[in-house]
Protein backbone atom coordinates (compact mmCIF):
# COMPACT_ATOMS: atom_id res chain seq x y z
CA UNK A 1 18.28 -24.00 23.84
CA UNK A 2 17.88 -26.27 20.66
CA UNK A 3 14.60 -27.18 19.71
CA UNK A 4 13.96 -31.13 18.81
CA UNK A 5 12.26 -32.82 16.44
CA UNK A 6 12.03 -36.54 15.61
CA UNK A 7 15.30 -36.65 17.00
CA UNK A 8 16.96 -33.77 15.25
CA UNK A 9 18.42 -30.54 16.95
CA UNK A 10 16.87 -27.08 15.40
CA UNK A 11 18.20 -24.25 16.85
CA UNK A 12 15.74 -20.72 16.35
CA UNK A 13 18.37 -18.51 15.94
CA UNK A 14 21.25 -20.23 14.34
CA UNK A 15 22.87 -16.87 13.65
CA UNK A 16 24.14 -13.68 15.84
CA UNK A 17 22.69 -10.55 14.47
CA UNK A 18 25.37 -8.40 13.19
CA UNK A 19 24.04 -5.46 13.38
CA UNK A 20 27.40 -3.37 12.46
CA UNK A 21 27.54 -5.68 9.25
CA UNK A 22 29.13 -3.77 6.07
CA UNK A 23 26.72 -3.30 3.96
CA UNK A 24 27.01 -1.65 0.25
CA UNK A 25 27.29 2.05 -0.02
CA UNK A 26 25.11 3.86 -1.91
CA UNK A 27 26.15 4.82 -5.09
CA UNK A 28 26.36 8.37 -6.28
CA UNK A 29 23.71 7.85 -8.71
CA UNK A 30 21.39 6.11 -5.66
CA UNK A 31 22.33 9.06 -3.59
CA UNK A 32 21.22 11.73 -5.96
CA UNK A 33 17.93 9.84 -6.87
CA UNK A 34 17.18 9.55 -3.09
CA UNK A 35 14.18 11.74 -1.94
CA UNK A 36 13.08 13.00 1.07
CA UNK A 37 9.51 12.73 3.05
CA UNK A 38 8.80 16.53 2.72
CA UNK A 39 9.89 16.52 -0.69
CA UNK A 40 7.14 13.72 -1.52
CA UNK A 41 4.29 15.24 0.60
CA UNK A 42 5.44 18.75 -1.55
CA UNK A 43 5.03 17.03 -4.35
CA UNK A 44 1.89 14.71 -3.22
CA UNK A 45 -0.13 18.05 -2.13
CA UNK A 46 0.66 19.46 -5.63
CA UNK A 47 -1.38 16.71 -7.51
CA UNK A 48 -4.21 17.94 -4.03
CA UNK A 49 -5.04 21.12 -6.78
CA UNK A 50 -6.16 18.71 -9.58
CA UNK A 51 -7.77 15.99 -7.29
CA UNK A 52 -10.26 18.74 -5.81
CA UNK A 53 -11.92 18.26 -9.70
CA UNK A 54 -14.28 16.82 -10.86
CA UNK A 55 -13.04 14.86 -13.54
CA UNK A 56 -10.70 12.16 -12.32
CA UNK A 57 -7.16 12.18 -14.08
CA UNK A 58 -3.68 10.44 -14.31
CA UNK A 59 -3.08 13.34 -11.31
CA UNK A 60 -5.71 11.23 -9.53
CA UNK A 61 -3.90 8.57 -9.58
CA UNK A 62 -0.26 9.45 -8.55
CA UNK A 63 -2.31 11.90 -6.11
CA UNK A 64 -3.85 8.48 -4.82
CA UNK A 65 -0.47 6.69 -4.81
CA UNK A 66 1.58 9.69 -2.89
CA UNK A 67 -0.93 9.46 -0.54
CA UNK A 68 -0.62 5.75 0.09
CA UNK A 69 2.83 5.52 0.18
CA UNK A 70 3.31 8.77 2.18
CA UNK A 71 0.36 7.88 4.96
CA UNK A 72 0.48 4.47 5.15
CA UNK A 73 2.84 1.50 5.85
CA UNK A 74 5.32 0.92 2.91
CA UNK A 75 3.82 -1.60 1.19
CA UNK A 76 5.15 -3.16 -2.39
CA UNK A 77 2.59 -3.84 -4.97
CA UNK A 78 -0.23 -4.88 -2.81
CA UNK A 79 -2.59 -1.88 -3.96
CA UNK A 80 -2.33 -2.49 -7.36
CA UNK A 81 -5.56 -5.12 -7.38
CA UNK A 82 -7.55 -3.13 -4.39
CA UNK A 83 -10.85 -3.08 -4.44
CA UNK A 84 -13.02 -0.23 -2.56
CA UNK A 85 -15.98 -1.38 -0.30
CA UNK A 86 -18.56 1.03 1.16
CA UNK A 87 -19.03 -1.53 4.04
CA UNK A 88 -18.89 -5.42 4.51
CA UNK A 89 -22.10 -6.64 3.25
CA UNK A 90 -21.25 -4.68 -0.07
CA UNK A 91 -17.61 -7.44 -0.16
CA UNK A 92 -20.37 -10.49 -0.80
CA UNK A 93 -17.93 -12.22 2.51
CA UNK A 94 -15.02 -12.81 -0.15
CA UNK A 95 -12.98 -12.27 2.57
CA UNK A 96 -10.41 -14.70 1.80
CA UNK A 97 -9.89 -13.19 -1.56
CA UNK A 98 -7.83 -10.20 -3.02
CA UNK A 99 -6.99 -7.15 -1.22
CA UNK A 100 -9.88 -4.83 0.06
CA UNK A 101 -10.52 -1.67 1.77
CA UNK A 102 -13.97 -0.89 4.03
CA UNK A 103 -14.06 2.35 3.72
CA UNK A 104 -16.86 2.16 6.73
CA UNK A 105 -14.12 0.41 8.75
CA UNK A 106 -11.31 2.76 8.12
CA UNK A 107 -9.31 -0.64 7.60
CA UNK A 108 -7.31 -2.21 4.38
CA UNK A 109 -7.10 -6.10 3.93
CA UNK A 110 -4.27 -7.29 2.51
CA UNK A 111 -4.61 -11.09 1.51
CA UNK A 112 -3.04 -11.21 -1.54
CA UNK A 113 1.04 -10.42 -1.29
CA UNK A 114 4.31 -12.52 -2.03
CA UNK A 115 4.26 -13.88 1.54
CA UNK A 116 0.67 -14.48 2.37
CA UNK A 117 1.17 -18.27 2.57
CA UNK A 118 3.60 -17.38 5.46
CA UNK A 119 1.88 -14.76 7.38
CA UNK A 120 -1.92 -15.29 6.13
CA UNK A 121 -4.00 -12.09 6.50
CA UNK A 122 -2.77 -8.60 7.24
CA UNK A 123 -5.13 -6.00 8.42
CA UNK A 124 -4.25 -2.28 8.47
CA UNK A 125 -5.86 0.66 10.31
CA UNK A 126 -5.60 3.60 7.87
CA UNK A 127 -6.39 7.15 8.74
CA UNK A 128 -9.35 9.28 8.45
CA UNK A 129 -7.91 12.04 6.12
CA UNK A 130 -6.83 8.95 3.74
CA UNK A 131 -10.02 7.32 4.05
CA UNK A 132 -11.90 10.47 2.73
CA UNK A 133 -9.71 10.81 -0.05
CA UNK A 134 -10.28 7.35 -0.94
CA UNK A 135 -13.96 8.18 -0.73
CA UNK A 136 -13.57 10.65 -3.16
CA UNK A 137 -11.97 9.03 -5.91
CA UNK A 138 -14.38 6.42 -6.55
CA UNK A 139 -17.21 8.98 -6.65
CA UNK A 140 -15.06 11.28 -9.05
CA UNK A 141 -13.82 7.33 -10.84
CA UNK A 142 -17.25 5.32 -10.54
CA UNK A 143 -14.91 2.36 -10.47
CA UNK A 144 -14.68 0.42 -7.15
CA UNK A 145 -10.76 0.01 -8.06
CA UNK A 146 -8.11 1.83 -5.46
CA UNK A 147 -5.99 2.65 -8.58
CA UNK A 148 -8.72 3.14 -11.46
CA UNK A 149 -8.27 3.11 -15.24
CA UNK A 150 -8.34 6.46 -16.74
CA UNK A 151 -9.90 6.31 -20.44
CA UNK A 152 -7.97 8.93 -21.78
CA UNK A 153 -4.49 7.90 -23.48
CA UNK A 154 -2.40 10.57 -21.55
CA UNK A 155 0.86 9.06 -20.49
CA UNK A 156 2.17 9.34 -16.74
């Protein structure tokens, strides 16, 4: 059933699905660069050794992202700019601005992505084990940043 406006038909779904559409192969070279889950939580739990430290580290860091990507919702570049909160009075209520995590909360805020106009606000639950880890790194960092600078000039 169309939907009208001022006169004009709109219809919500214009288009049939096709959901046995041919789509592009993989190339070889996309095939052989493809990796699988175990083979990034192998590698994720390797950078584990170094993040147990002390000293925080360009490990830290790809530790960090491994862990994002590999317990959390895929998400593009939207952790890049993260900022860590303890709990919500620490934010100052900026909570229309950037993306955040409240650690006390277990929760990441996401208002800063390509599509935000669109879909305002996203709000994701994220796990205790992650949580933790993120706890971690900005005691070992002393940087409120999800993805901190490291001051040495080693090269990922």
């Amino acid at each position: 059933m169309p939907l009208i406006i001022m006169g004009k038909k709109f219809h919500i779904f214009p288009k049939k699905v096709d959901s046995n559409k041919n789509y592009k192969k993989a190339s070889e070279k996309d095939l052989k660069n493809q990796i699988t889950q175990e083979q990034i939580e192998t590698i994720r739990d390797k950078y584990k050794e170094t993040f147990e430290q002390d000293t925080c580290s360009h490990s830290d860091v790809k530790y960090i992202l491994l862990s994002l990507y590999s317990w959390m919702p895929l998400r593009q570049q939207d952790y890049l700019n993260t900022i860590i909160y303890y709990n919500k009075l620490e934010n100052n209520n900026s909570d229309e601005e950037g993306n955040y995590i409240i650690l006390y909360e277990n929760k990441l805020y996401i208002n800063s992505y390509k599509t935000a106009k669109i879909y305002g606000r996203r709000v994701l639950d994220m796990p205790d084990h992650l949580i933790e880890t993120i706890t971690r790194l900005r005691t070992k960092s002393r940087q409120n940043k999800l993805l901190p600078q490291i001051s040495d000039q080693t090269k990922f």
